[in-house]
PDB file of N, CA and C in Angstrom:
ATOM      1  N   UNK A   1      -6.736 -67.560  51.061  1.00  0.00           N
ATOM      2  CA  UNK A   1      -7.427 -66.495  50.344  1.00  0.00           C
ATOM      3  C   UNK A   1      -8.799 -66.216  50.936  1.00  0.00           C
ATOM      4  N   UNK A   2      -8.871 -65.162  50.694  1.00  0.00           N
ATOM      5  CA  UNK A   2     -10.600 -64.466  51.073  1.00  0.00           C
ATOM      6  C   UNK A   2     -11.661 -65.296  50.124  1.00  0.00           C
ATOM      7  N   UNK A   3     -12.532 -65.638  50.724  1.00  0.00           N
ATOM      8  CA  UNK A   3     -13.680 -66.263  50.315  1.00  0.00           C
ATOM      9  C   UNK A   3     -15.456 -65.556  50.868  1.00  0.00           C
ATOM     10  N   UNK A   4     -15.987 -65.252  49.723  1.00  0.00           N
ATOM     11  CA  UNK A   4     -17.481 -64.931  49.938  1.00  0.00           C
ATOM     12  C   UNK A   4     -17.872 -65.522  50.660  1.00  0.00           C
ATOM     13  N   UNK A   5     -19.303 -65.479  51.128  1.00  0.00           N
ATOM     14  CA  UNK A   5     -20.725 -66.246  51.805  1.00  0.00           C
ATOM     15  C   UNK A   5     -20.810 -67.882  50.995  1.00  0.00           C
ATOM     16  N   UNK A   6     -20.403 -68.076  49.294  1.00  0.00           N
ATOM     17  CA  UNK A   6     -20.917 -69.144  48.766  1.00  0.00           C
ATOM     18  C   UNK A   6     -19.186 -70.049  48.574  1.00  0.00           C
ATOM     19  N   UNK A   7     -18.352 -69.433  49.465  1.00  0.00           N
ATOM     20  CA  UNK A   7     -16.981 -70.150  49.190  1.00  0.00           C
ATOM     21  C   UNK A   7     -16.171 -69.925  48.117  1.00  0.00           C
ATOM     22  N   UNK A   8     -16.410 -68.780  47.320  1.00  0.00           N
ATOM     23  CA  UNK A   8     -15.690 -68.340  46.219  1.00  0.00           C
ATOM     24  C   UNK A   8     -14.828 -67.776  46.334  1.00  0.00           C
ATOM     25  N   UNK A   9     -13.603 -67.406  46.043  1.00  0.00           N
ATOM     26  CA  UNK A   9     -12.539 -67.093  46.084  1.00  0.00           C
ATOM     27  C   UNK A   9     -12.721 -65.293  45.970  1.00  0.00           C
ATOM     28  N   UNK A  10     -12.350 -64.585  46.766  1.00  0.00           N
ATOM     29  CA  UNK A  10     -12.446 -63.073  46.577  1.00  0.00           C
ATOM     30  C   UNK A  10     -11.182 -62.574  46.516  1.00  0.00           C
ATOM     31  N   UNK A  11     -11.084 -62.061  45.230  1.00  0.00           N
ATOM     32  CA  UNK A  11      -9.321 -61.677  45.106  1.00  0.00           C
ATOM     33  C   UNK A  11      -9.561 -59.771  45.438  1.00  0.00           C
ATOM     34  N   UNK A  12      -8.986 -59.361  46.102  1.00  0.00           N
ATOM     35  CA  UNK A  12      -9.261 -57.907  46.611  1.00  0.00           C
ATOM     36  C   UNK A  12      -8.238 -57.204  45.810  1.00  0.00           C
ATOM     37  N   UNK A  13      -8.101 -57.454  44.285  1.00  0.00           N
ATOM     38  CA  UNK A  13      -7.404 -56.192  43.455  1.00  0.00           C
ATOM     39  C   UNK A  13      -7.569 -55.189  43.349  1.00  0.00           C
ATOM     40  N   UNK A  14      -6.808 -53.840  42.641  1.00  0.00           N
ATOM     41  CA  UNK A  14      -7.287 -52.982  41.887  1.00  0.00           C
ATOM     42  C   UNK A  14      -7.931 -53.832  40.295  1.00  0.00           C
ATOM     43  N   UNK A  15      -8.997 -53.580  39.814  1.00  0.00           N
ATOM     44  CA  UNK A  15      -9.593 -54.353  38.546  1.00  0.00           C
ATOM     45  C   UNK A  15      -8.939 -53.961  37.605  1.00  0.00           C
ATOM     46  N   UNK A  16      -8.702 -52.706  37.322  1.00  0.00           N
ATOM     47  CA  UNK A  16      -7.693 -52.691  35.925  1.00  0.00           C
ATOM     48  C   UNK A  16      -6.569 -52.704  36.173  1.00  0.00           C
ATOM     49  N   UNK A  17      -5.681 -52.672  36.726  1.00  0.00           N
ATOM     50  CA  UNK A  17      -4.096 -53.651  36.608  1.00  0.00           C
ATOM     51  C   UNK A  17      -4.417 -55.381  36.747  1.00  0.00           C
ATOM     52  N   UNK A  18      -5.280 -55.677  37.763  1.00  0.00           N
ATOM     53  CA  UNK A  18      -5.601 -57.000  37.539  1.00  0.00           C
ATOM     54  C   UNK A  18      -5.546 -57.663  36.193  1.00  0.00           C
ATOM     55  N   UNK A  19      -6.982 -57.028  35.391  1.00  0.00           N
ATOM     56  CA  UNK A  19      -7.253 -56.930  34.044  1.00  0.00           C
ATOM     57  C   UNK A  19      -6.398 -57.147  33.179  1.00  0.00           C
ATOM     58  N   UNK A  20      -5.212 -56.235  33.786  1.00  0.00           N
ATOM     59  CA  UNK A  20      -4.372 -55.734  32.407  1.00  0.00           C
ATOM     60  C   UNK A  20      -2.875 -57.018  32.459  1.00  0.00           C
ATOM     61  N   UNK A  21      -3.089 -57.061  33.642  1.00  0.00           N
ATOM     62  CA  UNK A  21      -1.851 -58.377  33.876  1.00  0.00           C
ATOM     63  C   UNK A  21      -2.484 -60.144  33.238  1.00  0.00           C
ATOM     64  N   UNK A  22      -3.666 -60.817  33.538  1.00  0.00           N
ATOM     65  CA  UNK A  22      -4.381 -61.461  33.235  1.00  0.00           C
ATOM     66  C   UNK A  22      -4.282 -61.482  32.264  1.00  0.00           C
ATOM     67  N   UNK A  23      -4.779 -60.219  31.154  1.00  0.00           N
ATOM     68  CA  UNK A  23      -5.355 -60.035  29.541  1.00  0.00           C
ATOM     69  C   UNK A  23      -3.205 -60.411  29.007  1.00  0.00           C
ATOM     70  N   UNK A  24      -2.818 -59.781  29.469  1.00  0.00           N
ATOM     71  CA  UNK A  24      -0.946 -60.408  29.363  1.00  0.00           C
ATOM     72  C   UNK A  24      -0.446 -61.361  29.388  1.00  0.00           C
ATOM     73  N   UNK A  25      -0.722 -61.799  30.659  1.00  0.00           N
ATOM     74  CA  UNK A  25      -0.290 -63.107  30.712  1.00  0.00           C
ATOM     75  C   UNK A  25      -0.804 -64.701  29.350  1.00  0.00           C
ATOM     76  N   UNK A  26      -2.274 -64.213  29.475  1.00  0.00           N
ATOM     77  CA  UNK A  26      -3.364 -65.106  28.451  1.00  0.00           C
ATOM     78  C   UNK A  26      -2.546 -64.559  26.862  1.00  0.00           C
ATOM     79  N   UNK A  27      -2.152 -63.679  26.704  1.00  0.00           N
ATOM     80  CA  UNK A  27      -1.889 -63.103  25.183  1.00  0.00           C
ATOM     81  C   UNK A  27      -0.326 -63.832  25.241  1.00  0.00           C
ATOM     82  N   UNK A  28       0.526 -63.524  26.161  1.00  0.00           N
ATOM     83  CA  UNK A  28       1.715 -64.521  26.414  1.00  0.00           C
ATOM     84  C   UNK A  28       1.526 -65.585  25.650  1.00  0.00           C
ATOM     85  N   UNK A  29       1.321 -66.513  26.653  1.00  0.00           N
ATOM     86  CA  UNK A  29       0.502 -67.931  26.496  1.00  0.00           C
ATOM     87  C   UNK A  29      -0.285 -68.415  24.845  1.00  0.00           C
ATOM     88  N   UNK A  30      -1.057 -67.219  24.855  1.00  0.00           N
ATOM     89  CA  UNK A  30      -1.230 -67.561  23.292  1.00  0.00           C
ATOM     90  C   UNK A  30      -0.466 -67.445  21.902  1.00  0.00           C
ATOM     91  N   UNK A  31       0.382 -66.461  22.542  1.00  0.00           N
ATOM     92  CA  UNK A  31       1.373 -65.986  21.414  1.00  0.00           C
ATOM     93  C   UNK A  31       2.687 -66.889  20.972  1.00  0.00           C
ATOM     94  N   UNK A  32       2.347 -67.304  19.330  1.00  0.00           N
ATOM     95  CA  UNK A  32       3.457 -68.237  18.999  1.00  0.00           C
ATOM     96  C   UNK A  32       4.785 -67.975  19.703  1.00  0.00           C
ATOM     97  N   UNK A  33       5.773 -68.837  20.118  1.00  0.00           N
ATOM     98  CA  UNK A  33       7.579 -69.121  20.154  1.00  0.00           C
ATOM     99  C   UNK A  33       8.260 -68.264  19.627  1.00  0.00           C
ATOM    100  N   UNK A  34       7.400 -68.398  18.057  1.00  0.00           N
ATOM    101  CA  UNK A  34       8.464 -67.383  16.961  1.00  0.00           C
ATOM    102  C   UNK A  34       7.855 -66.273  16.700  1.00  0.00           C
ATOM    103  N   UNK A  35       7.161 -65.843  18.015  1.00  0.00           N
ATOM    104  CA  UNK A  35       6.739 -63.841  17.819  1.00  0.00           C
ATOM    105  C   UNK A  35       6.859 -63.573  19.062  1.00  0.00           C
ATOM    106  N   UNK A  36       7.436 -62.125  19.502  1.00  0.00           N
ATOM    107  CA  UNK A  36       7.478 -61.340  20.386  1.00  0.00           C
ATOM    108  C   UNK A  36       6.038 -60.482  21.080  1.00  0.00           C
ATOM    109  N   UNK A  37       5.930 -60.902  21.737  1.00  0.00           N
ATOM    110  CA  UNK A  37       4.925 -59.653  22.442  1.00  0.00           C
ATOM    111  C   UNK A  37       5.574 -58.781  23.499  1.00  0.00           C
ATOM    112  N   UNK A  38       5.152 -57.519  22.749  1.00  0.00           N
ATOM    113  CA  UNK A  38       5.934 -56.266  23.966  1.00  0.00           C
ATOM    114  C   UNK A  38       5.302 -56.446  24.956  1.00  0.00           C
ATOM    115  N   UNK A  39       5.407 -55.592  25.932  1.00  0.00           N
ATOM    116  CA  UNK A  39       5.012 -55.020  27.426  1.00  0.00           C
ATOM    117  C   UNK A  39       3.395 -54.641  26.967  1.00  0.00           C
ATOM    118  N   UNK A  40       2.479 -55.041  28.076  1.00  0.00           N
ATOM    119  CA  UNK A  40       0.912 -53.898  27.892  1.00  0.00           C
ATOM    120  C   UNK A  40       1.475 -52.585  27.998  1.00  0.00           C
ATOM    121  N   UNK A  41       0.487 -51.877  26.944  1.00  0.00           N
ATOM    122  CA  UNK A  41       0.574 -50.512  27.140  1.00  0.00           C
ATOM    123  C   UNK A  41      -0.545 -50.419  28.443  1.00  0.00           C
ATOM    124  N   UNK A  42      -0.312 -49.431  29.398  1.00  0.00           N
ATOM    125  CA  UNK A  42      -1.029 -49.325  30.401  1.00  0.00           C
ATOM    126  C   UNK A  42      -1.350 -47.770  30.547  1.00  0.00           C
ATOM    127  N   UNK A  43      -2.422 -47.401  30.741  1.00  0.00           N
ATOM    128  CA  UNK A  43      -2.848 -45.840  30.885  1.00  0.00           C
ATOM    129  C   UNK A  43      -1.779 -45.529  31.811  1.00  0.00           C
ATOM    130  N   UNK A  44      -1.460 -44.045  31.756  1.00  0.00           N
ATOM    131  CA  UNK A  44      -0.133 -43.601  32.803  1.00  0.00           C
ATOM    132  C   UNK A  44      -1.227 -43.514  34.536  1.00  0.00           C
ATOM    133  N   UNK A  45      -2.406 -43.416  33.990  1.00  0.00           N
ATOM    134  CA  UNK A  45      -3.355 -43.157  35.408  1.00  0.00           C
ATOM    135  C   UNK A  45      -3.556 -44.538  36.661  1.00  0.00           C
ATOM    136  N   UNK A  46      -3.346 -45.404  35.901  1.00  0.00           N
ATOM    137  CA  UNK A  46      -2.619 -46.650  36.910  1.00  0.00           C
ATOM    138  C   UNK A  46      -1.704 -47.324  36.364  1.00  0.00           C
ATOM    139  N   UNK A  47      -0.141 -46.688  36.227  1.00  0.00           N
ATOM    140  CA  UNK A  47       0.840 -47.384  35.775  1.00  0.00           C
ATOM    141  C   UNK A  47       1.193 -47.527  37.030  1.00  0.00           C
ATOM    142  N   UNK A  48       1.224 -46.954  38.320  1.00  0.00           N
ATOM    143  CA  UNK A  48       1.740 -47.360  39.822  1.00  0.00           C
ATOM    144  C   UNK A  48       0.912 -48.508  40.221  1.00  0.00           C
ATOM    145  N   UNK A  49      -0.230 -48.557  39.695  1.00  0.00           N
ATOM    146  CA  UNK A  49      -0.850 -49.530  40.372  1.00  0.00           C
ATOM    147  C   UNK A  49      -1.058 -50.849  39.759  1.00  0.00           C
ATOM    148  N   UNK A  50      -0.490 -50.986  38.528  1.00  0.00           N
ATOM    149  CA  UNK A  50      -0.033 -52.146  37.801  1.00  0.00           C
ATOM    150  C   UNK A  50       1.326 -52.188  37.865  1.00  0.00           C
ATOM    151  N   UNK A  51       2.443 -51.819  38.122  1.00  0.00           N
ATOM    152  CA  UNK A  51       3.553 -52.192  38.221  1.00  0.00           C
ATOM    153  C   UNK A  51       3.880 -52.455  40.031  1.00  0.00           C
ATOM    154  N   UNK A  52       3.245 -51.940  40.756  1.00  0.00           N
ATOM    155  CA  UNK A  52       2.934 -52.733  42.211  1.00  0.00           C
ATOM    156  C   UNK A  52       2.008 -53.822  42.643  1.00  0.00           C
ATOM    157  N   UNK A  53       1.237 -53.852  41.557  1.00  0.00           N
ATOM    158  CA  UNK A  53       0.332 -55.468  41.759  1.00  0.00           C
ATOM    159  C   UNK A  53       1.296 -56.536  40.922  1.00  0.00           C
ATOM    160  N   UNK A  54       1.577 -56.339  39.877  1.00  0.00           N
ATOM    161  CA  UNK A  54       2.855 -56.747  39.049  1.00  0.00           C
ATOM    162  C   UNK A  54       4.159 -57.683  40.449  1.00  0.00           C
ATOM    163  N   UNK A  55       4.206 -56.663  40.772  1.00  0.00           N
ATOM    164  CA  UNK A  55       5.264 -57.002  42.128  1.00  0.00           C
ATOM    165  C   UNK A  55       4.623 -57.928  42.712  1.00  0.00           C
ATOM    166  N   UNK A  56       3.542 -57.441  43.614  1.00  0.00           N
ATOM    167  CA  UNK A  56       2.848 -58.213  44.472  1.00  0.00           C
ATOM    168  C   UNK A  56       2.391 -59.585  43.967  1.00  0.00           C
ATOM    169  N   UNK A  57       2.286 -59.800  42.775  1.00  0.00           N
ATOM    170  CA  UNK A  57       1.843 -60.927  42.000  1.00  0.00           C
ATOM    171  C   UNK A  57       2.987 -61.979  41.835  1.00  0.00           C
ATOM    172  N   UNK A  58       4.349 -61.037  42.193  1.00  0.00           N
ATOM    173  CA  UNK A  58       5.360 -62.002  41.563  1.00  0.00           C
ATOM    174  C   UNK A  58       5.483 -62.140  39.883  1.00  0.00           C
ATOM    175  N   UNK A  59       4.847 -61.154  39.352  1.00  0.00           N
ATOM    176  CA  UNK A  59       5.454 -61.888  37.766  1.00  0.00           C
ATOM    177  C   UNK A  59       5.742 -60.168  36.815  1.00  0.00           C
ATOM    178  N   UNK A  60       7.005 -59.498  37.591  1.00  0.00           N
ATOM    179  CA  UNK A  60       6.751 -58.637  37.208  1.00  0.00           C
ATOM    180  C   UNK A  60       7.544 -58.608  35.587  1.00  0.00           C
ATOM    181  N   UNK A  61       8.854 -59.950  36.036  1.00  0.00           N
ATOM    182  CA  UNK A  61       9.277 -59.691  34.734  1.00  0.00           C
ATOM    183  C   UNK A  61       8.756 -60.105  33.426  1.00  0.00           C
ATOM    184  N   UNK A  62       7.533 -60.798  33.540  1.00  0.00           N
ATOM    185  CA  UNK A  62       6.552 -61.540  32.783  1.00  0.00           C
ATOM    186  C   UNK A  62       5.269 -60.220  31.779  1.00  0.00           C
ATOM    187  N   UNK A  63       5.730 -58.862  32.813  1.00  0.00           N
ATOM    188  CA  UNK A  63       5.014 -58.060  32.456  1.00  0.00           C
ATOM    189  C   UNK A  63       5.560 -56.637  31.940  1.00  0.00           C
ATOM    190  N   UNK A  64       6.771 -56.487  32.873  1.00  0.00           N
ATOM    191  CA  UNK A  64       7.655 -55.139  33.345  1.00  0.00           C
ATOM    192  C   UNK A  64       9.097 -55.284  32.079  1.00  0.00           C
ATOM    193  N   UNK A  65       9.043 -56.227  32.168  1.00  0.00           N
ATOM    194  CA  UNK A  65      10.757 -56.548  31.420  1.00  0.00           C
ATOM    195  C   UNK A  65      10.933 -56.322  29.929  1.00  0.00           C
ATOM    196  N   UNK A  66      10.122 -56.430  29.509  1.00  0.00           N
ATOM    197  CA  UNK A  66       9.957 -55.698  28.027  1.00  0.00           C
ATOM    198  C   UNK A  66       9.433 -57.412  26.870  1.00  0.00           C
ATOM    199  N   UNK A  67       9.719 -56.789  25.390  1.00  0.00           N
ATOM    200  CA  UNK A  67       9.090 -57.718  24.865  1.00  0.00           C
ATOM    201  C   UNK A  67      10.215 -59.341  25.112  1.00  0.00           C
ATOM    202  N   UNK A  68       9.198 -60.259  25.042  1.00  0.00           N
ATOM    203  CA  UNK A  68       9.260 -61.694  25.400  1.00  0.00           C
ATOM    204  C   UNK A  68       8.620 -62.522  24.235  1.00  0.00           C
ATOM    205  N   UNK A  69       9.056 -63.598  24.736  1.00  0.00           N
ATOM    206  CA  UNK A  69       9.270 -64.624  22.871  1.00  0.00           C
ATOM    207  C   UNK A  69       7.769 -65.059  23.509  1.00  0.00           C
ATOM    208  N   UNK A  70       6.988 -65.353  22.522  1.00  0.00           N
ATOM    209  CA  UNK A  70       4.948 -66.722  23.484  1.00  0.00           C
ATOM    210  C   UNK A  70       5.939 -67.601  23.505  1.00  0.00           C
ATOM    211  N   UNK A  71       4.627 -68.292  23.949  1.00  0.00           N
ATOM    212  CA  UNK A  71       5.227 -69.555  24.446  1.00  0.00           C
ATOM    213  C   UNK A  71       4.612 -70.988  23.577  1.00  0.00           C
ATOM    214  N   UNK A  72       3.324 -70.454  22.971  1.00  0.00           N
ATOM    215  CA  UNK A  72       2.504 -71.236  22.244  1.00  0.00           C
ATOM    216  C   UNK A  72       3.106 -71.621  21.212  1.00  0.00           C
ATOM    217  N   UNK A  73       2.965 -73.043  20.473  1.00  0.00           N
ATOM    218  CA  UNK A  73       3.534 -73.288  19.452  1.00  0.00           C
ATOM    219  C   UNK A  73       3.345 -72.766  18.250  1.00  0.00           C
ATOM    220  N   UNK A  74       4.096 -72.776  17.690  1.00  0.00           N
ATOM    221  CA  UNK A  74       4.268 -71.412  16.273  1.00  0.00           C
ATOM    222  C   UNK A  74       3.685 -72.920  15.132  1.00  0.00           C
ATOM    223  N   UNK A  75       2.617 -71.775  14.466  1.00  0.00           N
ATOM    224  CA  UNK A  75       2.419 -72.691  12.791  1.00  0.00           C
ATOM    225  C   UNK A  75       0.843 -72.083  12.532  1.00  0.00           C
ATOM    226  N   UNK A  76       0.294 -72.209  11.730  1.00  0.00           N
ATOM    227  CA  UNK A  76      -0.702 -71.563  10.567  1.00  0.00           C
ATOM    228  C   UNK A  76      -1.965 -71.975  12.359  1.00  0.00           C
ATOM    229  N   UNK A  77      -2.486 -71.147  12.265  1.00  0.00           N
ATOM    230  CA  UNK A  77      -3.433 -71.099  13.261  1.00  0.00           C
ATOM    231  C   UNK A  77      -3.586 -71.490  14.765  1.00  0.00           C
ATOM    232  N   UNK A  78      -2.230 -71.653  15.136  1.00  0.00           N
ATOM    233  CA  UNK A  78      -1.871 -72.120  16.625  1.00  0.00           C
ATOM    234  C   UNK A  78      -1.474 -70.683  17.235  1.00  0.00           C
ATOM    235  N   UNK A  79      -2.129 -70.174  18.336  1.00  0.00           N
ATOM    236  CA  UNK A  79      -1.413 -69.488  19.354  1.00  0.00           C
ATOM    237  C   UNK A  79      -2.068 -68.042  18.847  1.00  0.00           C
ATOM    238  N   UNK A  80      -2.489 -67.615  17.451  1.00  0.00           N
ATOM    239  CA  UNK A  80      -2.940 -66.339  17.382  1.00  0.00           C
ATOM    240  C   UNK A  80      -3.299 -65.643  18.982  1.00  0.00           C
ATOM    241  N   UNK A  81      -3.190 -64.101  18.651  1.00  0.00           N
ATOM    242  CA  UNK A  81      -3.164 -63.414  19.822  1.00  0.00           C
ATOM    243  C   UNK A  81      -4.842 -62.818  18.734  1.00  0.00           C
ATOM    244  N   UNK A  82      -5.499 -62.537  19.740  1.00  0.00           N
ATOM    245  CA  UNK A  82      -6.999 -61.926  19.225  1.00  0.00           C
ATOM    246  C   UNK A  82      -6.619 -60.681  18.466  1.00  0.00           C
ATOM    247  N   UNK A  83      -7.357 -60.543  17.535  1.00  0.00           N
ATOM    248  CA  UNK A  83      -7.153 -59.434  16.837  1.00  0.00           C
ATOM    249  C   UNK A  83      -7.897 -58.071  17.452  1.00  0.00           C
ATOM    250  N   UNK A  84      -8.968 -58.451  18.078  1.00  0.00           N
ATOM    251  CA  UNK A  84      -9.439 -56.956  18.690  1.00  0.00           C
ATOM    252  C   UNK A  84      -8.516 -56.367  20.216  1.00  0.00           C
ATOM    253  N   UNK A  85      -7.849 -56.941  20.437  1.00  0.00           N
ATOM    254  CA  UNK A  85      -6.673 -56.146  21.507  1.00  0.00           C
ATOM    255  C   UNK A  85      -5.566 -55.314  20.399  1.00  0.00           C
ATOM    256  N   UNK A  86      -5.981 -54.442  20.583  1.00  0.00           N
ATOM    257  CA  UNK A  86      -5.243 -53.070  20.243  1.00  0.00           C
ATOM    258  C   UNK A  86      -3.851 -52.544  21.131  1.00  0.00           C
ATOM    259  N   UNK A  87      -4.096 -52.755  21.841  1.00  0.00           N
ATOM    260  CA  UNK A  87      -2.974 -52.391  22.901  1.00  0.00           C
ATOM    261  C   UNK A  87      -1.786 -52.949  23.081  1.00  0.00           C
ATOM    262  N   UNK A  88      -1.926 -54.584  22.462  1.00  0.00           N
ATOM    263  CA  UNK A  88      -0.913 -54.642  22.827  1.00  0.00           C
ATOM    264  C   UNK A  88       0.143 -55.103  21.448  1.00  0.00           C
ATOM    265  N   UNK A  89       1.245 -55.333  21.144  1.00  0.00           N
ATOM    266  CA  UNK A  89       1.706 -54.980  19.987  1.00  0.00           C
ATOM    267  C   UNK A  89       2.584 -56.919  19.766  1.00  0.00           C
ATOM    268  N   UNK A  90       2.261 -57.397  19.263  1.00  0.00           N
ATOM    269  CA  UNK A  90       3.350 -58.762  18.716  1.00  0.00           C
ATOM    270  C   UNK A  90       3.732 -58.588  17.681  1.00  0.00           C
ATOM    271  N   UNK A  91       5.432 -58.797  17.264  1.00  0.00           N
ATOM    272  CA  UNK A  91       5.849 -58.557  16.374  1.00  0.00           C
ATOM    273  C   UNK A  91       6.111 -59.973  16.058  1.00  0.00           C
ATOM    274  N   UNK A  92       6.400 -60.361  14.753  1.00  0.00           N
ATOM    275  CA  UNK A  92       7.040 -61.835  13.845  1.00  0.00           C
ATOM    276  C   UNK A  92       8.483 -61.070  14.101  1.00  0.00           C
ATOM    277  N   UNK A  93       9.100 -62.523  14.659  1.00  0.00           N
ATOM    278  CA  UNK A  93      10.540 -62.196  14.440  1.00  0.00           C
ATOM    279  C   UNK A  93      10.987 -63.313  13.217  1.00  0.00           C
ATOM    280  N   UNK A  94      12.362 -63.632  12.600  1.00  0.00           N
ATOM    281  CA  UNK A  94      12.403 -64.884  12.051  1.00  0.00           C
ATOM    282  C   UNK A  94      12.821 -66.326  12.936  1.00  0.00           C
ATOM    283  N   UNK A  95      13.031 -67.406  12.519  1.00  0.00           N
ATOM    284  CA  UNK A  95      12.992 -68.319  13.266  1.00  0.00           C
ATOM    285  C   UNK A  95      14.416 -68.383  13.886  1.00  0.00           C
ATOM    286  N   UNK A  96      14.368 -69.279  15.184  1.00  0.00           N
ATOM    287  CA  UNK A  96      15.379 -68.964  15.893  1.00  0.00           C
ATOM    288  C   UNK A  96      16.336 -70.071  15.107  1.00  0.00           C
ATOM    289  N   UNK A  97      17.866 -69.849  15.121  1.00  0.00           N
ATOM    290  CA  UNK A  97      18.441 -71.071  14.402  1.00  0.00           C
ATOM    291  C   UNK A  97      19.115 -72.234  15.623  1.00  0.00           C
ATOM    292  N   UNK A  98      19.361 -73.466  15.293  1.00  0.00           N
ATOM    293  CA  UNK A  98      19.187 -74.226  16.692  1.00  0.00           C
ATOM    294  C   UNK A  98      21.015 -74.027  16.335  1.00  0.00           C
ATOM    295  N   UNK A  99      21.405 -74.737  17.578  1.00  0.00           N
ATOM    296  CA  UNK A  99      22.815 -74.918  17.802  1.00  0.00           C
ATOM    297  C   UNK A  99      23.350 -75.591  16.951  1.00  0.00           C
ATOM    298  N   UNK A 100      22.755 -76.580  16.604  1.00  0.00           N
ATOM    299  CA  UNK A 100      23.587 -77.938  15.842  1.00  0.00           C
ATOM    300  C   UNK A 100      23.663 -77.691  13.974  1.00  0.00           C
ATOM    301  N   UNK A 101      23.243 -76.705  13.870  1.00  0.00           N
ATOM    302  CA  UNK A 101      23.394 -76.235  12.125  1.00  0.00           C
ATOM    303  C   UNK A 101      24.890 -76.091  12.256  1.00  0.00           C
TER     304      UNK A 101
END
């Protein structure tokens, strides 16, 4: 990777698909097992350029593929997704039932 004058890592993105994949991935991650988070809504003015950094990133189905179960463990204050992101939408599904019932 590209590195500054002080050895820092210089990632040469576009900043808002960057942004918008990052702010996804982290809301993923935070979002309980037993809720869905859709796709980011993405302005149509760089939807080419988030669904080709998407690519380039390797995680398009993480972003592109539609809504996905978190991954965070589900229960009274674990995994909340922030309440001031507007954009992006988690639904409660009910709990999944295991095999062995």
């Amino acid at each position: 990777p590209d590195q500054d004058p002080h050895g820092r890592v210089f990632l040469d993105f576009p900043p808002r698909a960057f942004k918008a994949i990052v702010d996804h991935l982290r809301l993923l991650r935070l979002t309980p097992e037993d809720a869905i988070l859709d796709p980011p809504a993405v302005p149509r003015e760089c939807r080419k350029e988030f669904e080709d950094l998407a690519w380039l990133l390797g995680v398009q189905r993480f972003v592109l593929a539609g809504p996905l179960w978190g991954t965070a463990p589900a229960g009274p204050g674990m995994g909340r997704p922030p309440r001031r992101r507007t954009c992006f939408c988690v639904r409660r599904q009910p709990a999944r039932k295991s095999m062995s019932s």
